[in-house]
PDB file of N, CA and C in Angstrom:
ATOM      1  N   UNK A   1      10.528   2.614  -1.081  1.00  0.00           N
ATOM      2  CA  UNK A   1       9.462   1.822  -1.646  1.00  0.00           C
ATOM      3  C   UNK A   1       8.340   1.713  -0.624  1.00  0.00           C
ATOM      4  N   UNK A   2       7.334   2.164  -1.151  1.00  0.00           N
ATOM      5  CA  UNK A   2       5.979   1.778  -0.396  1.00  0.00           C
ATOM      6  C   UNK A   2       4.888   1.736  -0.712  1.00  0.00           C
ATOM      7  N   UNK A   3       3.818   1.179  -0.072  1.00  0.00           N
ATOM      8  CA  UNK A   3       2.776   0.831  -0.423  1.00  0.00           C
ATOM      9  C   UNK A   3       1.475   1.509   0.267  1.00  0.00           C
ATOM     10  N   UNK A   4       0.573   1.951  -0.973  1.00  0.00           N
ATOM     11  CA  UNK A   4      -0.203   3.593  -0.048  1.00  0.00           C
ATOM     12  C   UNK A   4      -1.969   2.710   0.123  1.00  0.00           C
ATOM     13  N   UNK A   5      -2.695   2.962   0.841  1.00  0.00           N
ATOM     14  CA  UNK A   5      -4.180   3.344   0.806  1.00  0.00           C
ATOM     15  C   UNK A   5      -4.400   4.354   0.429  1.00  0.00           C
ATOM     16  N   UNK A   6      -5.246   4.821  -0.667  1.00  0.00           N
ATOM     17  CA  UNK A   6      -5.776   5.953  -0.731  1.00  0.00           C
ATOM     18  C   UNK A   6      -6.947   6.258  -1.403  1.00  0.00           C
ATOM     19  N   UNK A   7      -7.823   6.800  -0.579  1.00  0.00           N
ATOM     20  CA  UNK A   7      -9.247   7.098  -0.789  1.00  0.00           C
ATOM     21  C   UNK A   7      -9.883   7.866  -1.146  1.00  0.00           C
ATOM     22  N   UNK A   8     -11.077   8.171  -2.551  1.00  0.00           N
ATOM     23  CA  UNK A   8     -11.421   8.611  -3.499  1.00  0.00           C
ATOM     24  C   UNK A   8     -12.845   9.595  -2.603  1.00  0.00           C
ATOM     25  N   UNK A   9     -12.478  10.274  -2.041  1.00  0.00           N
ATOM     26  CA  UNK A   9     -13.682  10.918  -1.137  1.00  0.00           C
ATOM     27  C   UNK A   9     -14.198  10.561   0.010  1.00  0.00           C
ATOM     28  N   UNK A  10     -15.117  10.833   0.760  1.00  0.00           N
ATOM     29  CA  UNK A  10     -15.493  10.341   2.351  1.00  0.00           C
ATOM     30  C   UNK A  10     -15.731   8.623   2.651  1.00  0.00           C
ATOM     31  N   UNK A  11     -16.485   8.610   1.530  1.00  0.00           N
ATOM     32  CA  UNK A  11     -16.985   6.894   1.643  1.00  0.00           C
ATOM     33  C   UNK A  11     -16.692   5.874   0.139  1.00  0.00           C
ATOM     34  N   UNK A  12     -15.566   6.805  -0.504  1.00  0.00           N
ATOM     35  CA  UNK A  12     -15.059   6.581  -2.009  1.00  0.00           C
ATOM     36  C   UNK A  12     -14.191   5.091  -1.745  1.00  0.00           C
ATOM     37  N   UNK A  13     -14.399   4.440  -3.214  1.00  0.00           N
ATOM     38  CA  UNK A  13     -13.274   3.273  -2.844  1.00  0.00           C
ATOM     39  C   UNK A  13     -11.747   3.711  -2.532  1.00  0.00           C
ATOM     40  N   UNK A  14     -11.091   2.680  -2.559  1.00  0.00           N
ATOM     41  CA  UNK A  14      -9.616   2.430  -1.773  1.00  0.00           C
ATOM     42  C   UNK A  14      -8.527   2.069  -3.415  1.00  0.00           C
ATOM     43  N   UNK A  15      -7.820   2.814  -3.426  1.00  0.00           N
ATOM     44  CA  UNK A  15      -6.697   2.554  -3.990  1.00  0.00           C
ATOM     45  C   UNK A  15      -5.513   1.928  -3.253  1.00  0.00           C
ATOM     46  N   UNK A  16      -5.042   0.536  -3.690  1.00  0.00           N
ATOM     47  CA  UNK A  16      -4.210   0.111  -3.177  1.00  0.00           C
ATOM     48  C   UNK A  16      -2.647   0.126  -4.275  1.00  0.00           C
ATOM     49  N   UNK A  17      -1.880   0.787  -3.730  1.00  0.00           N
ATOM     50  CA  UNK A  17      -0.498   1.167  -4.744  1.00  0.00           C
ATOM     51  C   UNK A  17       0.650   0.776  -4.340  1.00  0.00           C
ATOM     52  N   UNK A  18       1.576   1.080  -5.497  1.00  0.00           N
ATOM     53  CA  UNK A  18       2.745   0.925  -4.636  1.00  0.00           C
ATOM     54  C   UNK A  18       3.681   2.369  -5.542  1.00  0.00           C
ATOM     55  N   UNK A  19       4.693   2.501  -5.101  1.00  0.00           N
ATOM     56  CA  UNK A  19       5.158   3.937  -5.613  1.00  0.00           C
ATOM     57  C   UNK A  19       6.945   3.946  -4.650  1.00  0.00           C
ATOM     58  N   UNK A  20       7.807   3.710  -5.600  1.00  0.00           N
ATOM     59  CA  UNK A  20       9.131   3.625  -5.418  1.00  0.00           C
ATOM     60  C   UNK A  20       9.436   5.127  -4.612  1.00  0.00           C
ATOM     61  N   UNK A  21       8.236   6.179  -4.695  1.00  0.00           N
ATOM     62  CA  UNK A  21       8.789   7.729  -4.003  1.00  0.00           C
ATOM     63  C   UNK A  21       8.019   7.852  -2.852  1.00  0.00           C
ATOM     64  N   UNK A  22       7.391   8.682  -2.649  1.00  0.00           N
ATOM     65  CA  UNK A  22       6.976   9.206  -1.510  1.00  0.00           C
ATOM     66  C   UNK A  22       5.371   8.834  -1.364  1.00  0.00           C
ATOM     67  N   UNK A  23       4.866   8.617  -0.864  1.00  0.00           N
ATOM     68  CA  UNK A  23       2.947   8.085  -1.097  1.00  0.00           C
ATOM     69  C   UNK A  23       2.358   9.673  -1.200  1.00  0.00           C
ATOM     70  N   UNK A  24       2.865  10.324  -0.604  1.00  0.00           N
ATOM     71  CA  UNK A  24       1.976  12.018  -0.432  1.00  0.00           C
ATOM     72  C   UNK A  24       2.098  12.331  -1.707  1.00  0.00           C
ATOM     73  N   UNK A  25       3.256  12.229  -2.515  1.00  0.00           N
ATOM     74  CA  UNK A  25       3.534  12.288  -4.182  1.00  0.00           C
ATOM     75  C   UNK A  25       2.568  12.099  -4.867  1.00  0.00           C
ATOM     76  N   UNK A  26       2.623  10.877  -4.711  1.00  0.00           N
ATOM     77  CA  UNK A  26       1.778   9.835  -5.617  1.00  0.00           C
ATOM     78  C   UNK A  26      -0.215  10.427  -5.202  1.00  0.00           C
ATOM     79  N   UNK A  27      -0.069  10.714  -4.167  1.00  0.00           N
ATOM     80  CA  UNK A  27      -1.358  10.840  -3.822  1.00  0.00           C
ATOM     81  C   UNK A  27      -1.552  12.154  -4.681  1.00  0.00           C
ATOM     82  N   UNK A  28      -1.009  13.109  -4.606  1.00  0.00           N
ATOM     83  CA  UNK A  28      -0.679  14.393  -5.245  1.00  0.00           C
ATOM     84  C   UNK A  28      -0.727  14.470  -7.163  1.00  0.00           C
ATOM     85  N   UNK A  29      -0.206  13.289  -7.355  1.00  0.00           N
ATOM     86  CA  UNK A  29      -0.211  13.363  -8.345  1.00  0.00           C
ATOM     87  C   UNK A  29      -1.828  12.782  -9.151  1.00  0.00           C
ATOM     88  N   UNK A  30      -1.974  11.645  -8.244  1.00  0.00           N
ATOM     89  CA  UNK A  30      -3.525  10.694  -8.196  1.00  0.00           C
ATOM     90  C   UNK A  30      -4.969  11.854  -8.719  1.00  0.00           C
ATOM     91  N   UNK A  31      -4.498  13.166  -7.387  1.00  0.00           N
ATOM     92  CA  UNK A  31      -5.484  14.364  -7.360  1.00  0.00           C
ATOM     93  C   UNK A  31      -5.803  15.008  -8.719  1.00  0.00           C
ATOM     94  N   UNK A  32      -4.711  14.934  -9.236  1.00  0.00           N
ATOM     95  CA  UNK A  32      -5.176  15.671 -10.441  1.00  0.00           C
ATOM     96  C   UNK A  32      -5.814  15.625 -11.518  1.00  0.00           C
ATOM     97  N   UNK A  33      -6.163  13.917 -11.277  1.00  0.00           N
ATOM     98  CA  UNK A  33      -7.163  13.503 -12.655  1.00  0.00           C
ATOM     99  C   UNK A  33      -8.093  12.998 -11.764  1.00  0.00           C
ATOM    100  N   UNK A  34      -8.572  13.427 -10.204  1.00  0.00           N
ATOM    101  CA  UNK A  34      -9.322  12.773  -9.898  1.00  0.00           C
ATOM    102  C   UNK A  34     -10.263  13.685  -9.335  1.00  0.00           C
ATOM    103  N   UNK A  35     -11.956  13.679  -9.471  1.00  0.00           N
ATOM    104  CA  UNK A  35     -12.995  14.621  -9.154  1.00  0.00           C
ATOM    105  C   UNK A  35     -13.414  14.567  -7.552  1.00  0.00           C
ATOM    106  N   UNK A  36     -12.789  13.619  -6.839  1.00  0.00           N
ATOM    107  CA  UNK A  36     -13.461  13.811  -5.388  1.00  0.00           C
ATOM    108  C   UNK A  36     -12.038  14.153  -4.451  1.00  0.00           C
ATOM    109  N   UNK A  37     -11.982  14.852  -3.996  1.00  0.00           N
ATOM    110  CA  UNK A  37     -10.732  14.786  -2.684  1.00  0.00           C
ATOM    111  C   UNK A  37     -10.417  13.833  -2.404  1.00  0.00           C
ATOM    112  N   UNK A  38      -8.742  13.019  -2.290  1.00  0.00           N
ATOM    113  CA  UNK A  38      -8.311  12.282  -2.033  1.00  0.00           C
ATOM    114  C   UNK A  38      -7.612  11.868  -0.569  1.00  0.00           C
ATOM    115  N   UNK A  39      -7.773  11.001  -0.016  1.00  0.00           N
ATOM    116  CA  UNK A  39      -7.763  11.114   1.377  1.00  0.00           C
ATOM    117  C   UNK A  39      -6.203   9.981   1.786  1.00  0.00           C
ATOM    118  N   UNK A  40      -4.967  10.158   2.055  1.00  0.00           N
ATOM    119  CA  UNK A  40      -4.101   9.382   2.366  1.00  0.00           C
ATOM    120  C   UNK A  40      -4.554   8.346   3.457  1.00  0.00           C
ATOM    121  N   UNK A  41      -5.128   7.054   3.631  1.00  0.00           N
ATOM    122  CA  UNK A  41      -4.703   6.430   4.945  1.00  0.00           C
ATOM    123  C   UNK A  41      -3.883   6.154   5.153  1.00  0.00           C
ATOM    124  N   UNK A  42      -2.955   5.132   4.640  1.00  0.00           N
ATOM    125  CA  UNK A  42      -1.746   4.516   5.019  1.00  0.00           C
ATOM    126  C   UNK A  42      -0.822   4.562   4.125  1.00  0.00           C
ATOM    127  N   UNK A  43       0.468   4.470   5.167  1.00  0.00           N
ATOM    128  CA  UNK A  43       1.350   4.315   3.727  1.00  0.00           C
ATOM    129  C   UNK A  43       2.441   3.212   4.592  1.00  0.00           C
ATOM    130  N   UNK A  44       2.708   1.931   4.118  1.00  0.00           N
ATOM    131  CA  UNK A  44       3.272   0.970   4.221  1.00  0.00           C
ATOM    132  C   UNK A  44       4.714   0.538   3.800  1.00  0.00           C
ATOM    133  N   UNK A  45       5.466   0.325   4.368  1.00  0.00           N
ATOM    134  CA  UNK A  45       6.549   0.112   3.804  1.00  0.00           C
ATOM    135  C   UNK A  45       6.831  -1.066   3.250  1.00  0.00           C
ATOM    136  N   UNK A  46       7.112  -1.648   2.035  1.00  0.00           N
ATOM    137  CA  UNK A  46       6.777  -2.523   0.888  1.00  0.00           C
ATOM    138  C   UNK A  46       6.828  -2.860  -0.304  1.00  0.00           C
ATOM    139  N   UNK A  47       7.282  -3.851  -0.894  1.00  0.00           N
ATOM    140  CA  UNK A  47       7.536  -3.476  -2.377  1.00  0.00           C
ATOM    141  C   UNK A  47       6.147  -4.311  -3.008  1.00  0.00           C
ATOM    142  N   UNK A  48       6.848  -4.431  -4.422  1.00  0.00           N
ATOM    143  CA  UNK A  48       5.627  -4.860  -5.490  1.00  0.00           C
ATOM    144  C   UNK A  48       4.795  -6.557  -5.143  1.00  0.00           C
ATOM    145  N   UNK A  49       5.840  -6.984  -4.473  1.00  0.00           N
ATOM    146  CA  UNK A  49       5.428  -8.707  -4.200  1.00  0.00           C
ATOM    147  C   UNK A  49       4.191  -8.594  -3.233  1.00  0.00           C
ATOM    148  N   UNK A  50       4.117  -7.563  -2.121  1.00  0.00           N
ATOM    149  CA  UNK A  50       3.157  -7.207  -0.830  1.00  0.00           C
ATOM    150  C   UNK A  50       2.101  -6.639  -1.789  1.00  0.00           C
ATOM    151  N   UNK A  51       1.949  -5.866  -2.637  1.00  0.00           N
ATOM    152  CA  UNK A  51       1.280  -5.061  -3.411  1.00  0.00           C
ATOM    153  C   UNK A  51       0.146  -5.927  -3.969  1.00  0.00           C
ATOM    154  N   UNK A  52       0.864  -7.003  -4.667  1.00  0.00           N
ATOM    155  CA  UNK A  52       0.561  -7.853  -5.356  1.00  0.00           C
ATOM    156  C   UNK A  52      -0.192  -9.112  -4.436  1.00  0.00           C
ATOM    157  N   UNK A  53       0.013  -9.336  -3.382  1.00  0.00           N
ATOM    158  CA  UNK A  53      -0.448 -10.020  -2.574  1.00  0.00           C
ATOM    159  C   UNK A  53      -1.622  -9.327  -1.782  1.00  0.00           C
ATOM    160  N   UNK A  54      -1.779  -8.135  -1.581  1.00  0.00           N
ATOM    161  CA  UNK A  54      -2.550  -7.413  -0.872  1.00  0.00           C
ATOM    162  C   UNK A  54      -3.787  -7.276  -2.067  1.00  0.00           C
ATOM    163  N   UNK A  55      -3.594  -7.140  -3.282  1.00  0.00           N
ATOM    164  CA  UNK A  55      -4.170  -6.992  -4.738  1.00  0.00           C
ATOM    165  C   UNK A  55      -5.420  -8.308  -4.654  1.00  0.00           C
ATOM    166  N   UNK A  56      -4.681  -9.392  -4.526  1.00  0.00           N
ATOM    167  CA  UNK A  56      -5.141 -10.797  -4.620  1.00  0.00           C
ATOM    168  C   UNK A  56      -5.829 -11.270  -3.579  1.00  0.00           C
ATOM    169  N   UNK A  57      -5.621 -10.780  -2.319  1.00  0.00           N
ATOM    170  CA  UNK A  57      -6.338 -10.922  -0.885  1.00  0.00           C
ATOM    171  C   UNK A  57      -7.576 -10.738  -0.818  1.00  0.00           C
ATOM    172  N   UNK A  58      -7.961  -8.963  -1.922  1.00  0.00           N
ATOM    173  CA  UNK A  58      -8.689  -8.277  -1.345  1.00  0.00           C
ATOM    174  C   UNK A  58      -9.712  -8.225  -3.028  1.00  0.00           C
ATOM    175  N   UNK A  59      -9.515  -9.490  -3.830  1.00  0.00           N
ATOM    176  CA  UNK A  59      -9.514  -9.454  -4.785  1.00  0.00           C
ATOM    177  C   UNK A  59     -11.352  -9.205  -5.161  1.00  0.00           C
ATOM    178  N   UNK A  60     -11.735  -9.747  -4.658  1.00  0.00           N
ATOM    179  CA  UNK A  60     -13.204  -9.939  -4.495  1.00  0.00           C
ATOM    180  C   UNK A  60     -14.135  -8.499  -3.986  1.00  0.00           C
ATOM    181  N   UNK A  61     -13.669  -7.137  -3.889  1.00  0.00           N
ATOM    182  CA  UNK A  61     -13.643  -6.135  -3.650  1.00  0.00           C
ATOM    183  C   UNK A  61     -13.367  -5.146  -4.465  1.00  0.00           C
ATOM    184  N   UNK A  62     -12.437  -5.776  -5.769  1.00  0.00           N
ATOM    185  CA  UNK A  62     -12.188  -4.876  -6.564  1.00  0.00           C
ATOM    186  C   UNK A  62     -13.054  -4.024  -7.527  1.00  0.00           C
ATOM    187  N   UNK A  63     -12.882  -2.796  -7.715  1.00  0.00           N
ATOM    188  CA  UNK A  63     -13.883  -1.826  -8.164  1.00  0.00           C
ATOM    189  C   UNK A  63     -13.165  -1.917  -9.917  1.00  0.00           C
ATOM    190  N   UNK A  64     -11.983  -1.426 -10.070  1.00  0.00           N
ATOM    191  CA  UNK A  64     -11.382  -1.996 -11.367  1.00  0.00           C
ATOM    192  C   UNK A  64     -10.019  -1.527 -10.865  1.00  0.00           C
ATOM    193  N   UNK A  65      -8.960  -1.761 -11.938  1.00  0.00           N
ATOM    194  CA  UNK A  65      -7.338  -2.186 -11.696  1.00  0.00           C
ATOM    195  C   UNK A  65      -7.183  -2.023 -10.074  1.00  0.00           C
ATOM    196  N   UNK A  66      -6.635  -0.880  -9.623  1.00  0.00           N
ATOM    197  CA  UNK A  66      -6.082  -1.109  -8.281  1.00  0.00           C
ATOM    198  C   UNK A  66      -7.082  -0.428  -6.836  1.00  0.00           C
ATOM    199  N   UNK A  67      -8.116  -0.363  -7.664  1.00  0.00           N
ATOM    200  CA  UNK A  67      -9.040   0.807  -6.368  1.00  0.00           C
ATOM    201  C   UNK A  67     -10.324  -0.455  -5.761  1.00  0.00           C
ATOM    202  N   UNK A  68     -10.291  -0.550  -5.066  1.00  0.00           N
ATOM    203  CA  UNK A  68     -11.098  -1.312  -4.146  1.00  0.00           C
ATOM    204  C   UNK A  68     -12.376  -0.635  -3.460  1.00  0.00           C
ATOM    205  N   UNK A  69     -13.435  -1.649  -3.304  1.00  0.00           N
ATOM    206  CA  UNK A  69     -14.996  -0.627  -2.773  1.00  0.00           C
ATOM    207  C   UNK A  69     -14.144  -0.615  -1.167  1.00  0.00           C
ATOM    208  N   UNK A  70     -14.856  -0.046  -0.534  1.00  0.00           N
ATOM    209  CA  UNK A  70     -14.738   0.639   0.565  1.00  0.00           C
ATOM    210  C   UNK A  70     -15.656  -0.198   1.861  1.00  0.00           C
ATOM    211  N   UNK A  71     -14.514  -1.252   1.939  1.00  0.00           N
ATOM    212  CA  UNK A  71     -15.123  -2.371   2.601  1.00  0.00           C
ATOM    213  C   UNK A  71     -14.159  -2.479   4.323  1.00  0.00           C
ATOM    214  N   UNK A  72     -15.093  -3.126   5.232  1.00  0.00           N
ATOM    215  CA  UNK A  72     -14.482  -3.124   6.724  1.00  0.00           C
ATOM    216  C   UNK A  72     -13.290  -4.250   6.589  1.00  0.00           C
ATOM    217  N   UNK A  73     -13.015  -5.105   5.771  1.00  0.00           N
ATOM    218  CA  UNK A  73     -12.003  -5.995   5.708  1.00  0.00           C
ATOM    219  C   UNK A  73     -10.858  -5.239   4.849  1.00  0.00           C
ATOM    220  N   UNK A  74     -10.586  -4.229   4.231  1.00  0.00           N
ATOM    221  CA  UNK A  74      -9.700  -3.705   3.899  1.00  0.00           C
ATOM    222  C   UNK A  74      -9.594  -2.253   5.001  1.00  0.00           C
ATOM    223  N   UNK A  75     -10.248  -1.814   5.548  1.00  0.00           N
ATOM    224  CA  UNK A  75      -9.569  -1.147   7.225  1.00  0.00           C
ATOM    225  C   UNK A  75      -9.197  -1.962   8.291  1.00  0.00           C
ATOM    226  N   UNK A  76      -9.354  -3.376   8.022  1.00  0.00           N
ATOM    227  CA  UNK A  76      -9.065  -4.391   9.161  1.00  0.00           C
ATOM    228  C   UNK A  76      -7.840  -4.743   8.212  1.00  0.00           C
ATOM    229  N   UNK A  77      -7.539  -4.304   7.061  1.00  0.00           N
ATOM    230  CA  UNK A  77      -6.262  -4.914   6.510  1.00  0.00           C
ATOM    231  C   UNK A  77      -4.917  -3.841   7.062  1.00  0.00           C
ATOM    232  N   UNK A  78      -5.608  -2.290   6.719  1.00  0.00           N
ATOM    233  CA  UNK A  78      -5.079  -1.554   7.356  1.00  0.00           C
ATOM    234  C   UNK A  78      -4.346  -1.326   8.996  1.00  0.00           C
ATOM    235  N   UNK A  79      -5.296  -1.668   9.332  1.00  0.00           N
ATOM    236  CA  UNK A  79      -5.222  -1.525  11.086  1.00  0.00           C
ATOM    237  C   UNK A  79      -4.345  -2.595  11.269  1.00  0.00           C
ATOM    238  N   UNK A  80      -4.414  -4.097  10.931  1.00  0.00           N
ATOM    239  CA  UNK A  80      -2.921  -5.163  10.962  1.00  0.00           C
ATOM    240  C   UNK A  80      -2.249  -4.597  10.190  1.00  0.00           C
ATOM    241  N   UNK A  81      -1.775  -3.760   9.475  1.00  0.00           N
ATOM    242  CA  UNK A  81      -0.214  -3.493   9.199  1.00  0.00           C
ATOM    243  C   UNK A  81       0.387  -2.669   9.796  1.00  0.00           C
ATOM    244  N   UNK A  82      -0.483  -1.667  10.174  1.00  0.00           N
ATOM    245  CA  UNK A  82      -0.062  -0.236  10.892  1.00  0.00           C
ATOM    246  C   UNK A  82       0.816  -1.188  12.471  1.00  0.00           C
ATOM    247  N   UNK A  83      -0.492  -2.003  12.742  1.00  0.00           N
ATOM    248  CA  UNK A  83       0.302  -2.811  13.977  1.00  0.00           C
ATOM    249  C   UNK A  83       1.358  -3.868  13.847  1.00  0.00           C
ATOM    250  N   UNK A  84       1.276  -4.272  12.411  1.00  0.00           N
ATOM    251  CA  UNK A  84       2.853  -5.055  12.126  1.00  0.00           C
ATOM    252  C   UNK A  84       3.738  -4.029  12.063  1.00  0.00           C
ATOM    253  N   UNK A  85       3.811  -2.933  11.269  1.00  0.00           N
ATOM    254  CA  UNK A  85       4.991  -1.767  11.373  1.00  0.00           C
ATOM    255  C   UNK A  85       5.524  -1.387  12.339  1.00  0.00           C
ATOM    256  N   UNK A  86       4.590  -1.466  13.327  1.00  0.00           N
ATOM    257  CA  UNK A  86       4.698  -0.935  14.538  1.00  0.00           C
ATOM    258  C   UNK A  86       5.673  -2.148  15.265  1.00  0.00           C
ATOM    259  N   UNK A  87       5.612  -3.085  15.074  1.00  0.00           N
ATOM    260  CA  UNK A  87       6.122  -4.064  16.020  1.00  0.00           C
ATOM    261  C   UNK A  87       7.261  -4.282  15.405  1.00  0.00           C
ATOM    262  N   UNK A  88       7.429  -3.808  14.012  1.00  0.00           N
ATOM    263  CA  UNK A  88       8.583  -4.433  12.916  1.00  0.00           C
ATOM    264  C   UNK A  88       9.280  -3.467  13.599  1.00  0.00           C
ATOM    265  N   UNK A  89       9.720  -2.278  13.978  1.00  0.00           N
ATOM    266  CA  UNK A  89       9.977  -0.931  14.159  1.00  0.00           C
ATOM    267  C   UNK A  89      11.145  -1.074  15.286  1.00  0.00           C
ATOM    268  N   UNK A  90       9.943  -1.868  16.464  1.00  0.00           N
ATOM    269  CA  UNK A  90      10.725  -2.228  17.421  1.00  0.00           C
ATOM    270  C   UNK A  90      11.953  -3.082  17.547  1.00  0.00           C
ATOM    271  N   UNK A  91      11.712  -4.388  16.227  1.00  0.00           N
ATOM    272  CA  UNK A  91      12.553  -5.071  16.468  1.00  0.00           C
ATOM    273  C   UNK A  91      13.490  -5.607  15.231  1.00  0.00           C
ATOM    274  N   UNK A  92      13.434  -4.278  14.265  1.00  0.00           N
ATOM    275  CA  UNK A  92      14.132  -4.577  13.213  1.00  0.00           C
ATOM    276  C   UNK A  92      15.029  -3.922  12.553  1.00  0.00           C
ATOM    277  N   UNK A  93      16.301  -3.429  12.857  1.00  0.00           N
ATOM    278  CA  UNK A  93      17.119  -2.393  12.523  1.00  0.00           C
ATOM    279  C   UNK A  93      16.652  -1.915  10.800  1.00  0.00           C
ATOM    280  N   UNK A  94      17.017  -0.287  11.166  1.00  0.00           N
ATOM    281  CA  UNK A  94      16.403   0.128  10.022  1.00  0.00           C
ATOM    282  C   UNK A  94      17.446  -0.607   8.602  1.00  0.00           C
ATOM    283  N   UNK A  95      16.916  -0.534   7.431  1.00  0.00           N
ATOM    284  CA  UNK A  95      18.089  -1.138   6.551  1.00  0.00           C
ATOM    285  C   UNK A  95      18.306  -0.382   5.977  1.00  0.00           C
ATOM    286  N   UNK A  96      19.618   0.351   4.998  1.00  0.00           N
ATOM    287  CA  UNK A  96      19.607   1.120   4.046  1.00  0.00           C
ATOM    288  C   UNK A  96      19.021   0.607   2.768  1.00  0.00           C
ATOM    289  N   UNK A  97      18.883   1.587   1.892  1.00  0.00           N
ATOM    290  CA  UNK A  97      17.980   1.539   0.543  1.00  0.00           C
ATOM    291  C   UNK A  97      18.501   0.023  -0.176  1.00  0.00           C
ATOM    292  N   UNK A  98      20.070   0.340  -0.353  1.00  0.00           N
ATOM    293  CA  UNK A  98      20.813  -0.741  -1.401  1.00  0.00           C
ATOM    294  C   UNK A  98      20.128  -2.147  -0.736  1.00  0.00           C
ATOM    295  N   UNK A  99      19.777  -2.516   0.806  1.00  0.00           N
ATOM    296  CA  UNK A  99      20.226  -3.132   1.373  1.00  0.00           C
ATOM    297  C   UNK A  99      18.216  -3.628   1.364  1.00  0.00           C
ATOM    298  N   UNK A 100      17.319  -2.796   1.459  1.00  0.00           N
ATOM    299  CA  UNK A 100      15.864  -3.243   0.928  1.00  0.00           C
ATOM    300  C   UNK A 100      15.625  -3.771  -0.239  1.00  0.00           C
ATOM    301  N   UNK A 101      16.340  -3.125  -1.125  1.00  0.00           N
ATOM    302  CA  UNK A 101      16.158  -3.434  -2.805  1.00  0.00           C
ATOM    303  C   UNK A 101      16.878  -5.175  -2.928  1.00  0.00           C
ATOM    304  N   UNK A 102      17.721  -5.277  -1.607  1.00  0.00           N
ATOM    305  CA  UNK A 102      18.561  -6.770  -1.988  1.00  0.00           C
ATOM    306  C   UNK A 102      17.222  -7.689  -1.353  1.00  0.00           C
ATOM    307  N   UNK A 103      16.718  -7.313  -0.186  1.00  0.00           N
ATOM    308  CA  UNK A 103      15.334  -7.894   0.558  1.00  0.00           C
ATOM    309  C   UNK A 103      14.506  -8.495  -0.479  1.00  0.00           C
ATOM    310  N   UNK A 104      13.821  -7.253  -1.303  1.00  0.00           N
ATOM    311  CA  UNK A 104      12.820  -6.666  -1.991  1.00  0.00           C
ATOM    312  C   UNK A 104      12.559  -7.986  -3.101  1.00  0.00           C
ATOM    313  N   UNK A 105      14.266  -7.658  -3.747  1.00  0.00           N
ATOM    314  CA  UNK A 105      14.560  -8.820  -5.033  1.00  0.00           C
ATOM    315  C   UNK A 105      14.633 -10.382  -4.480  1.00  0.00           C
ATOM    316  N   UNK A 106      15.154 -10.288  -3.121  1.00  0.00           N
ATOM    317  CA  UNK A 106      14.420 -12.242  -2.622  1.00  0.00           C
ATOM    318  C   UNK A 106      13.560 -12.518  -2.683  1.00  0.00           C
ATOM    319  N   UNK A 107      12.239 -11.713  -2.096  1.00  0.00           N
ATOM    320  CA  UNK A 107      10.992 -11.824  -1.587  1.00  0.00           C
ATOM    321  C   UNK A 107      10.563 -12.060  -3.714  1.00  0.00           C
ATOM    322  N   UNK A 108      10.341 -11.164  -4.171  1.00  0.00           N
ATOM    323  CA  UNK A 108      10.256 -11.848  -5.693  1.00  0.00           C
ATOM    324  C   UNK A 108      10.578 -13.203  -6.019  1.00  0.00           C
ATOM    325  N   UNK A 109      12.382 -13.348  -6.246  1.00  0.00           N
ATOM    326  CA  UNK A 109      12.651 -14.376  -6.727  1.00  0.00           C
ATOM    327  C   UNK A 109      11.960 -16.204  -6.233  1.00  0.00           C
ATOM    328  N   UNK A 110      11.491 -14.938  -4.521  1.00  0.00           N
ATOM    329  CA  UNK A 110      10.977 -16.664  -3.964  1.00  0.00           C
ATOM    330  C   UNK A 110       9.718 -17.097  -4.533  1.00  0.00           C
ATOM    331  N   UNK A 111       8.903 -15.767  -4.562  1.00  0.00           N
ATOM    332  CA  UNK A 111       7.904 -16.016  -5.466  1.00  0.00           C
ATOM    333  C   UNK A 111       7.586 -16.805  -6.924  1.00  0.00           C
ATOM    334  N   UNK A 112       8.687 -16.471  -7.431  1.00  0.00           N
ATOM    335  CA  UNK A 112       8.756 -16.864  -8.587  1.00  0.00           C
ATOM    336  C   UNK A 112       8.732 -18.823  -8.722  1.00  0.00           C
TER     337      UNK A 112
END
């Protein structure tokens, strides 16, 4: 499970996703109904609750459903996660799949 940036040409808005497979997939798949080159920035590890929170953050930016204008507070959103991953990395044994999806479904239910 993760959660991608991905950008609609040089200075194109920001798609913010989430995609249970691979983000290069999804980006791959994005390309094919889309007229400008698509550019991967990030890809986050994350389920739908982060998605959804990142959605709502950056809400005031939105271009329509999940693609965002191409603003310095969503590369400053970028650049803090890359450096939370980074620190999560260090100090958080990796988990298996069964064992994210049990994470995944708290982080929801708390929501709820």
């Amino acid at each position: 499970m993760s959660i991608y940036f991905i950008q609609a040409g040089e200075n194109g808005p920001i798609k913010i996703g989430f995609t249970n497979g691979d983000g290069k997939t999804r980006m791959a798949q994005l390309q094919t109904g889309n007229n400008k080159k698509l550019k991967l920035l990030f890809i986050y590890t994350g389920g739908t609750v982060t998605e959804k929170e990142l959605h709502w953050f950056h809400r005031y930016h939105r271009v329509r459903g999940e693609w965002f204008n191409n603003v310095p507070e969503i590369h400053a959103e970028i650049k803090s996660l890359k450096m939370k991953q980074s620190l999560e990395s260090l100090f958080v044994p990796p988990y298996t799949t069964k064992e994210k999806k049990k994470i995944d479904k708290l982080s929801i239910e708390a929501w709820l």
